[in-house]
PDB file of N, CA and C in Angstrom:
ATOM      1  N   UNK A   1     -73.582  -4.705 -34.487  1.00  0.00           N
ATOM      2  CA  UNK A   1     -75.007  -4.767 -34.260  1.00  0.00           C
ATOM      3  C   UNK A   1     -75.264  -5.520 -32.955  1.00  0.00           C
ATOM      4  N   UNK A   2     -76.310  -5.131 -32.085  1.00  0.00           N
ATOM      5  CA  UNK A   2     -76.692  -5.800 -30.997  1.00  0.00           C
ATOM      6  C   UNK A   2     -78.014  -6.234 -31.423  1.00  0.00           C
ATOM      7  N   UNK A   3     -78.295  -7.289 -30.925  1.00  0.00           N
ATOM      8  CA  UNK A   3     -79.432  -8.023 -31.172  1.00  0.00           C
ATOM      9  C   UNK A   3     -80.334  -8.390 -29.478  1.00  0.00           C
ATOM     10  N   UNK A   4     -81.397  -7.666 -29.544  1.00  0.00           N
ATOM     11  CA  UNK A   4     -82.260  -7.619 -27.810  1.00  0.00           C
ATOM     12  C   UNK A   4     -83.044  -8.246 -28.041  1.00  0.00           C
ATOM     13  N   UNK A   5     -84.195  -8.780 -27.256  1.00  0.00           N
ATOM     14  CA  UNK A   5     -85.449  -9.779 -27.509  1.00  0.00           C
ATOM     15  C   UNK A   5     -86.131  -8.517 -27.338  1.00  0.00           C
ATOM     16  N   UNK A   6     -85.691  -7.561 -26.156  1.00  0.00           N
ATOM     17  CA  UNK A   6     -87.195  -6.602 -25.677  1.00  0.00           C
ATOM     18  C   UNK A   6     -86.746  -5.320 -26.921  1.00  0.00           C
ATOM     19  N   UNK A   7     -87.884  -5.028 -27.476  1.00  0.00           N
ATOM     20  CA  UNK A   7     -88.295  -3.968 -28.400  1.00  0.00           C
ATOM     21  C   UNK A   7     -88.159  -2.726 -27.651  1.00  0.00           C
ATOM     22  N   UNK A   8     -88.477  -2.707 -26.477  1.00  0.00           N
ATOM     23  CA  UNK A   8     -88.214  -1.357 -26.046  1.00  0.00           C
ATOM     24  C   UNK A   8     -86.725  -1.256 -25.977  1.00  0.00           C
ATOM     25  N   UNK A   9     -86.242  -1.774 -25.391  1.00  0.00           N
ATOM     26  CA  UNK A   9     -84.491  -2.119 -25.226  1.00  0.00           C
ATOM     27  C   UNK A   9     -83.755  -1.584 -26.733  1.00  0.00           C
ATOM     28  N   UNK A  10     -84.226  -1.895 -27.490  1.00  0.00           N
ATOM     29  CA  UNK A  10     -84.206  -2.172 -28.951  1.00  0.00           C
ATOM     30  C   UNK A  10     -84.420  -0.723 -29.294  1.00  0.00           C
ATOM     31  N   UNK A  11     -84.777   0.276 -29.293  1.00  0.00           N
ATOM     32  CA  UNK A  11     -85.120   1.607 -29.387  1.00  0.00           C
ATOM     33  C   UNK A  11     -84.272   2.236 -28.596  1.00  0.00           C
ATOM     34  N   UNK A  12     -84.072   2.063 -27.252  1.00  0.00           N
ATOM     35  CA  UNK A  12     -83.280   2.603 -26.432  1.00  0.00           C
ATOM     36  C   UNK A  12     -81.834   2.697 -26.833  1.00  0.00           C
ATOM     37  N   UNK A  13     -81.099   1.365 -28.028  1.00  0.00           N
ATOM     38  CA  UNK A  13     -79.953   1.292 -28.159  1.00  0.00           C
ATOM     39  C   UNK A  13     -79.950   2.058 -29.254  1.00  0.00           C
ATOM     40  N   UNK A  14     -80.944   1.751 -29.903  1.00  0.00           N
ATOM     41  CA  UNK A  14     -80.658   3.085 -31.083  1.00  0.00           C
ATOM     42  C   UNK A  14     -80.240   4.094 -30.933  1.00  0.00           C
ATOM     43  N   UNK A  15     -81.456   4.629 -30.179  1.00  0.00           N
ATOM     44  CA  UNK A  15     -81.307   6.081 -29.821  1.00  0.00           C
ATOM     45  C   UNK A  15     -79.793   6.287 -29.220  1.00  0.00           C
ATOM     46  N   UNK A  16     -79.173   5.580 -28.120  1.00  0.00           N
ATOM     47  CA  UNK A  16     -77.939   5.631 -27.518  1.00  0.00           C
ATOM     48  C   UNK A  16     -76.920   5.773 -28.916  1.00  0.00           C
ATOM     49  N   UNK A  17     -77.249   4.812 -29.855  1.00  0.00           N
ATOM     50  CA  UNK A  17     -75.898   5.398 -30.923  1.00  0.00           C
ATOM     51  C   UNK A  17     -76.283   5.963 -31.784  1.00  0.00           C
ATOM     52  N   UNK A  18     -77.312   6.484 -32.269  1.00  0.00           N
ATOM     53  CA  UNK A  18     -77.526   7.666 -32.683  1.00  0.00           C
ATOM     54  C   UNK A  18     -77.259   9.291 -31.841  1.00  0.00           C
ATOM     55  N   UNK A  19     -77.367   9.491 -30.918  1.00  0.00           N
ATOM     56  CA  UNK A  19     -76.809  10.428 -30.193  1.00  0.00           C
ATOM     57  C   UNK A  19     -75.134  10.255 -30.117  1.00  0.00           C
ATOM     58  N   UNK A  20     -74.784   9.197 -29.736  1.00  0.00           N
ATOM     59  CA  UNK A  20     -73.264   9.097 -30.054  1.00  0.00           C
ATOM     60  C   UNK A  20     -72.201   9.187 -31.103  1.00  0.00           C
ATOM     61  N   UNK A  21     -73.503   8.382 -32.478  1.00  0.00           N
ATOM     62  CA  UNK A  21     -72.516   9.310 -33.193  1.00  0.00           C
ATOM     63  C   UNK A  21     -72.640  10.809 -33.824  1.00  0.00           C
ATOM     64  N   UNK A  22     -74.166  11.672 -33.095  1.00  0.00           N
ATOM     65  CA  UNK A  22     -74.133  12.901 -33.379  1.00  0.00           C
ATOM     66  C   UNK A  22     -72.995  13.332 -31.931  1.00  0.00           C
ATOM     67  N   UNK A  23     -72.621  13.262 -31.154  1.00  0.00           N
ATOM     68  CA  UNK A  23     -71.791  13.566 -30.229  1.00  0.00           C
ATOM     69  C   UNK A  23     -70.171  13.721 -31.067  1.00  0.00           C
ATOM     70  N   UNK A  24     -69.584  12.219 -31.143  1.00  0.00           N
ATOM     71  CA  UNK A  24     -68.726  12.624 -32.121  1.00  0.00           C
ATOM     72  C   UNK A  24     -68.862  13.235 -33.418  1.00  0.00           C
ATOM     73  N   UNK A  25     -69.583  12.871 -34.372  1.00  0.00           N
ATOM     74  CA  UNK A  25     -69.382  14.352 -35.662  1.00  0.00           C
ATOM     75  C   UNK A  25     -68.981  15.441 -34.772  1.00  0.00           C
ATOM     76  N   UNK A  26     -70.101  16.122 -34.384  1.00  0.00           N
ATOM     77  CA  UNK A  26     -69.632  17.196 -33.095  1.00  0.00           C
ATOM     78  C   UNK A  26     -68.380  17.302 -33.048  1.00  0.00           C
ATOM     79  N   UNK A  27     -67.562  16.572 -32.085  1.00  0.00           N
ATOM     80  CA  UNK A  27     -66.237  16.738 -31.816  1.00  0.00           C
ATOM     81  C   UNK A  27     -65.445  16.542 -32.983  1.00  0.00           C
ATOM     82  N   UNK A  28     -65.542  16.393 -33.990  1.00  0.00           N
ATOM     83  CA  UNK A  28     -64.895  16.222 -34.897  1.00  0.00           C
ATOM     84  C   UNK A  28     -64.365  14.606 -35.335  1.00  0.00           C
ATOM     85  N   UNK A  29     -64.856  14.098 -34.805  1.00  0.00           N
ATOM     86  CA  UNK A  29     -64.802  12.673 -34.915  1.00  0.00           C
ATOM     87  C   UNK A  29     -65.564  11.956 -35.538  1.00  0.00           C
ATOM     88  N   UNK A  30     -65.346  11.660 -37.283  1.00  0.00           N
ATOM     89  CA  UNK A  30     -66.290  11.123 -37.737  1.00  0.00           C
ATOM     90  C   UNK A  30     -66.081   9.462 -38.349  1.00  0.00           C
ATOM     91  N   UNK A  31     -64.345   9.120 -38.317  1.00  0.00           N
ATOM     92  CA  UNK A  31     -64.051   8.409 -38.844  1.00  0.00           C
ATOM     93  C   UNK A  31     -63.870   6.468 -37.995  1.00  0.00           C
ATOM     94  N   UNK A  32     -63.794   5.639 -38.535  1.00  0.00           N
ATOM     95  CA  UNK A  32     -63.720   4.821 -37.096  1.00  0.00           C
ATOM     96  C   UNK A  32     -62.474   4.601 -37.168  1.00  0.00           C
ATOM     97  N   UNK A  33     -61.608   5.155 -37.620  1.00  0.00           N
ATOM     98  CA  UNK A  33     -59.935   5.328 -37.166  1.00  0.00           C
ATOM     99  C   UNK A  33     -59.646   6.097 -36.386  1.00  0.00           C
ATOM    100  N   UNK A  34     -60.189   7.172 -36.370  1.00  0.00           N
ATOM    101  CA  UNK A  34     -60.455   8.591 -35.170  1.00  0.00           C
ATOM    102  C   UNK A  34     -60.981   7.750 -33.978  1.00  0.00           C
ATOM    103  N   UNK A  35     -61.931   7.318 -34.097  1.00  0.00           N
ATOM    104  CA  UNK A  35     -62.808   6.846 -32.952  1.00  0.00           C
ATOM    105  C   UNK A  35     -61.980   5.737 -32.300  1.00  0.00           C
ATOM    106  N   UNK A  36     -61.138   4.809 -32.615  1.00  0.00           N
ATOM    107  CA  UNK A  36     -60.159   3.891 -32.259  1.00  0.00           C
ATOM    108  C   UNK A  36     -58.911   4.901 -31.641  1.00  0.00           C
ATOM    109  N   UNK A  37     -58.892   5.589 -32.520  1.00  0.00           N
ATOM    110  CA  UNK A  37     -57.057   7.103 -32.082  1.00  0.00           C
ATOM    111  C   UNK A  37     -57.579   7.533 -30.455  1.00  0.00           C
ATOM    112  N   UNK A  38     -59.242   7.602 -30.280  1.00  0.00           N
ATOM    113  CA  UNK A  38     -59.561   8.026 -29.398  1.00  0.00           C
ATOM    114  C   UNK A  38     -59.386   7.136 -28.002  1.00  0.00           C
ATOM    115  N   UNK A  39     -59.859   6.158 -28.217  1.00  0.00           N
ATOM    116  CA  UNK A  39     -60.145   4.891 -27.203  1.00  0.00           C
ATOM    117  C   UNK A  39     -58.397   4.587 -26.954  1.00  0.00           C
ATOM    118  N   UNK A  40     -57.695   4.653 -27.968  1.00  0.00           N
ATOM    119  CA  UNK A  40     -56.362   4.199 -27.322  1.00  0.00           C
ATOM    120  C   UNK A  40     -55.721   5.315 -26.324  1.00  0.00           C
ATOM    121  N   UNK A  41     -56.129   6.728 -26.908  1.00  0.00           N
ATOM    122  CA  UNK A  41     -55.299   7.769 -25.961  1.00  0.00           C
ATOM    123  C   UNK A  41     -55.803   7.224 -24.597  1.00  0.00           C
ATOM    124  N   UNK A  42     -57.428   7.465 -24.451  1.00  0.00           N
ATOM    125  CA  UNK A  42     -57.843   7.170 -23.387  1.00  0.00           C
ATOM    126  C   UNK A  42     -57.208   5.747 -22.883  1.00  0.00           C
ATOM    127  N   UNK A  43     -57.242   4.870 -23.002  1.00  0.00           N
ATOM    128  CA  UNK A  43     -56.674   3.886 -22.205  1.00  0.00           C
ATOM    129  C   UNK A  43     -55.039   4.359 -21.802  1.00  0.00           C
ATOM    130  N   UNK A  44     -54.106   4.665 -22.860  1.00  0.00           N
ATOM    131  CA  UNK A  44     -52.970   4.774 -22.387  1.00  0.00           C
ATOM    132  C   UNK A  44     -53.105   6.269 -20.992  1.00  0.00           C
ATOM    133  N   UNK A  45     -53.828   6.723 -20.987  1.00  0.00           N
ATOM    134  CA  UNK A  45     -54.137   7.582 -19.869  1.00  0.00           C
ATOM    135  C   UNK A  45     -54.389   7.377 -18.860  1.00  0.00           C
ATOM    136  N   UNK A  46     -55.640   6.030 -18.733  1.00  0.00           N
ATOM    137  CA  UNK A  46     -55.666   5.292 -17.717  1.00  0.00           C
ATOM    138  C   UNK A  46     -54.942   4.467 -17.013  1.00  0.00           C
ATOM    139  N   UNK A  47     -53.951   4.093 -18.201  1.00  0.00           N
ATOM    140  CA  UNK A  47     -52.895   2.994 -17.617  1.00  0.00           C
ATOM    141  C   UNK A  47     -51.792   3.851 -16.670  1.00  0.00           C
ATOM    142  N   UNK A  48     -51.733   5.169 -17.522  1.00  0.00           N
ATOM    143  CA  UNK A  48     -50.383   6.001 -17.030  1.00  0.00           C
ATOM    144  C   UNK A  48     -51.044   6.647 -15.232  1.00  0.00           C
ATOM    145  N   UNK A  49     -52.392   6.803 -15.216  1.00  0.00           N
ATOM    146  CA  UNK A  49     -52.966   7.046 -14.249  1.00  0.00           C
ATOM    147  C   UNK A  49     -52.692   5.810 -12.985  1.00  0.00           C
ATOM    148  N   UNK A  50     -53.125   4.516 -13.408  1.00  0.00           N
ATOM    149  CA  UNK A  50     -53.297   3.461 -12.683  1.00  0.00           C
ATOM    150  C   UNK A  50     -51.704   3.222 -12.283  1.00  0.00           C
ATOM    151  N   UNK A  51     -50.837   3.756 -13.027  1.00  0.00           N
ATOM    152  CA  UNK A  51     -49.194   2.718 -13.026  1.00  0.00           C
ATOM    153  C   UNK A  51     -48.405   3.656 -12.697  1.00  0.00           C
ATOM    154  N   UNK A  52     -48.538   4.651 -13.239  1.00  0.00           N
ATOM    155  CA  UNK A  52     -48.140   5.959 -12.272  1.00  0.00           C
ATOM    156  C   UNK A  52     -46.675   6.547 -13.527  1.00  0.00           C
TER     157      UNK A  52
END
């Protein structure tokens, strides 16, 4: 949970993870073990990118 003072801010983050997690369902990603499986490929991608 994020906690904002500004109310509009506060709507805006909603909306941001509400679209995100209709984005993943979408992709088939509904679980937060999936969603972690995800973030690690990506980093080890970046690393293999950055390190060669």
């Amino acid at each position: 949970m994020i906690i904002v003072s500004d109310k509009n801010q506060s709507i805006e983050l909603e909306e941001a993870r509400r679209k995100m997690q209709a984005d993943f369902k979408e992709a088939g990603i509904e679980t937060q073990e999936q969603i972690l499986e995800l973030i690690r490929e990506v980093k080890q991608e970046l690393f293999q990118e950055c390190y060669g």
